[in-house]
Protein backbone atom coordinates (compact mmCIF):
# COMPACT_ATOMS: atom_id res chain seq x y z
CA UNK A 1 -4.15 7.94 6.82
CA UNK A 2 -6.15 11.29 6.68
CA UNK A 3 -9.75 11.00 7.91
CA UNK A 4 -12.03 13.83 5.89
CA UNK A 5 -13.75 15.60 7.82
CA UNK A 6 -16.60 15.61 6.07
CA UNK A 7 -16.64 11.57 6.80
CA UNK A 8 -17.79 12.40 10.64
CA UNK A 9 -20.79 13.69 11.98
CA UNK A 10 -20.22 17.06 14.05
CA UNK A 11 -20.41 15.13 17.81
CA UNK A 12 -17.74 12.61 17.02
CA UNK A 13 -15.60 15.56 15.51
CA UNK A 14 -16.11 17.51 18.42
CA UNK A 15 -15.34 14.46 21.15
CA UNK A 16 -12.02 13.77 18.95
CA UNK A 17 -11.05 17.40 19.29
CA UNK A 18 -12.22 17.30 23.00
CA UNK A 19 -9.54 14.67 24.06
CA UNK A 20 -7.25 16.40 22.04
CA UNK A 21 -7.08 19.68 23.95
CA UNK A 22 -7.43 18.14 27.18
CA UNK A 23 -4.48 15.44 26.42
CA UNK A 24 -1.52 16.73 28.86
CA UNK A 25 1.72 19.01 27.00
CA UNK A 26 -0.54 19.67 24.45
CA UNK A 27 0.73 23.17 23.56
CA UNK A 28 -1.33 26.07 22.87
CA UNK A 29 1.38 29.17 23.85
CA UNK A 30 2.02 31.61 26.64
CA UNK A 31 -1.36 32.87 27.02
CA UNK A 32 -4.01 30.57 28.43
CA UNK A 33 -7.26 29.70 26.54
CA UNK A 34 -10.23 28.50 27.91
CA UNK A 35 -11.46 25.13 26.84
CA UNK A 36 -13.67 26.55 24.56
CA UNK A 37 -11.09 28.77 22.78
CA UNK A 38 -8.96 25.52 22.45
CA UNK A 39 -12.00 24.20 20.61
CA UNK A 40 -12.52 26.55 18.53
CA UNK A 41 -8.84 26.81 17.51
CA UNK A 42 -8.29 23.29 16.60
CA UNK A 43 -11.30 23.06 14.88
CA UNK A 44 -10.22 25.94 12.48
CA UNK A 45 -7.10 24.83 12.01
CA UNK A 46 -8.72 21.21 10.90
CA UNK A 47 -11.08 23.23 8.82
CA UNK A 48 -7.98 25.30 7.52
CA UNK A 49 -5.92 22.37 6.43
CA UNK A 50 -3.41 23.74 8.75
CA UNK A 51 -3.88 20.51 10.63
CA UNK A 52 -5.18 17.32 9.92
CA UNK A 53 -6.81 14.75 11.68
CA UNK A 54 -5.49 10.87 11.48
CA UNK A 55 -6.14 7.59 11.53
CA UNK A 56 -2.78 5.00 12.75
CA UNK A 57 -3.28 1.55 11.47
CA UNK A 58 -0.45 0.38 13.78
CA UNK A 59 -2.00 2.28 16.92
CA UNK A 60 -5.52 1.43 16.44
CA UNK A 61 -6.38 5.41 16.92
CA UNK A 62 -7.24 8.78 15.89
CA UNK A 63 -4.79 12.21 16.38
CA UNK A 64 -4.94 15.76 15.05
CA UNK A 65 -1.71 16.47 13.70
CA UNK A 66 0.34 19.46 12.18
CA UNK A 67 -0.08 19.15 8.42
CA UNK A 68 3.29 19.56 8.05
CA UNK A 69 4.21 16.87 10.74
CA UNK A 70 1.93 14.46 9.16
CA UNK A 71 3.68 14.90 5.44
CA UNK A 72 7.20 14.79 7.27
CA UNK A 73 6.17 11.51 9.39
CA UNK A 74 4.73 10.50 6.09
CA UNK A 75 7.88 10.66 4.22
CA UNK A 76 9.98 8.80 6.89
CA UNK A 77 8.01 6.21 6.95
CA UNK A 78 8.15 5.75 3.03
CA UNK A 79 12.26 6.00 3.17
């Protein structure tokens, strides 16, 4: 399920996309970012629609996700 991001207030947002970036293999490409950069990324992309934030049911959490990931994982689970 897709959390809006209008539904959080700006410090939960920002502790969500905190772990995210810090998480380990989470890819951000051959040059190095500071944490800060990271930050600032994700949260465009979330603003974007480019990726999407997400609430698991099953797992009991909360993971920013590729859009397109997200509609593919959706899909499988539907088939």
């Amino acid at each position: 399920m897709i959390i809006p991001l209008e539904q959080l207030n700006q410090d939960t947002l920002q502790a969500i996309i905190e772990d995210y970036i810090l998480r380990e293999g989470t890819d951000y490409g051959v040059i190095d970012a500071s944490k800060e950069d990271k930050i600032t990324q994700v949260a465009l992309q979330l603003k974007q629609g480019s990726a999407v934030l997400v609430y698991s049911e099953l797992h009991e959490s909360v993971n920013i996700l590729p859009r397109e990931q997200f509609l593919q994982e959706s899909q499988n689970d539907k088939s």
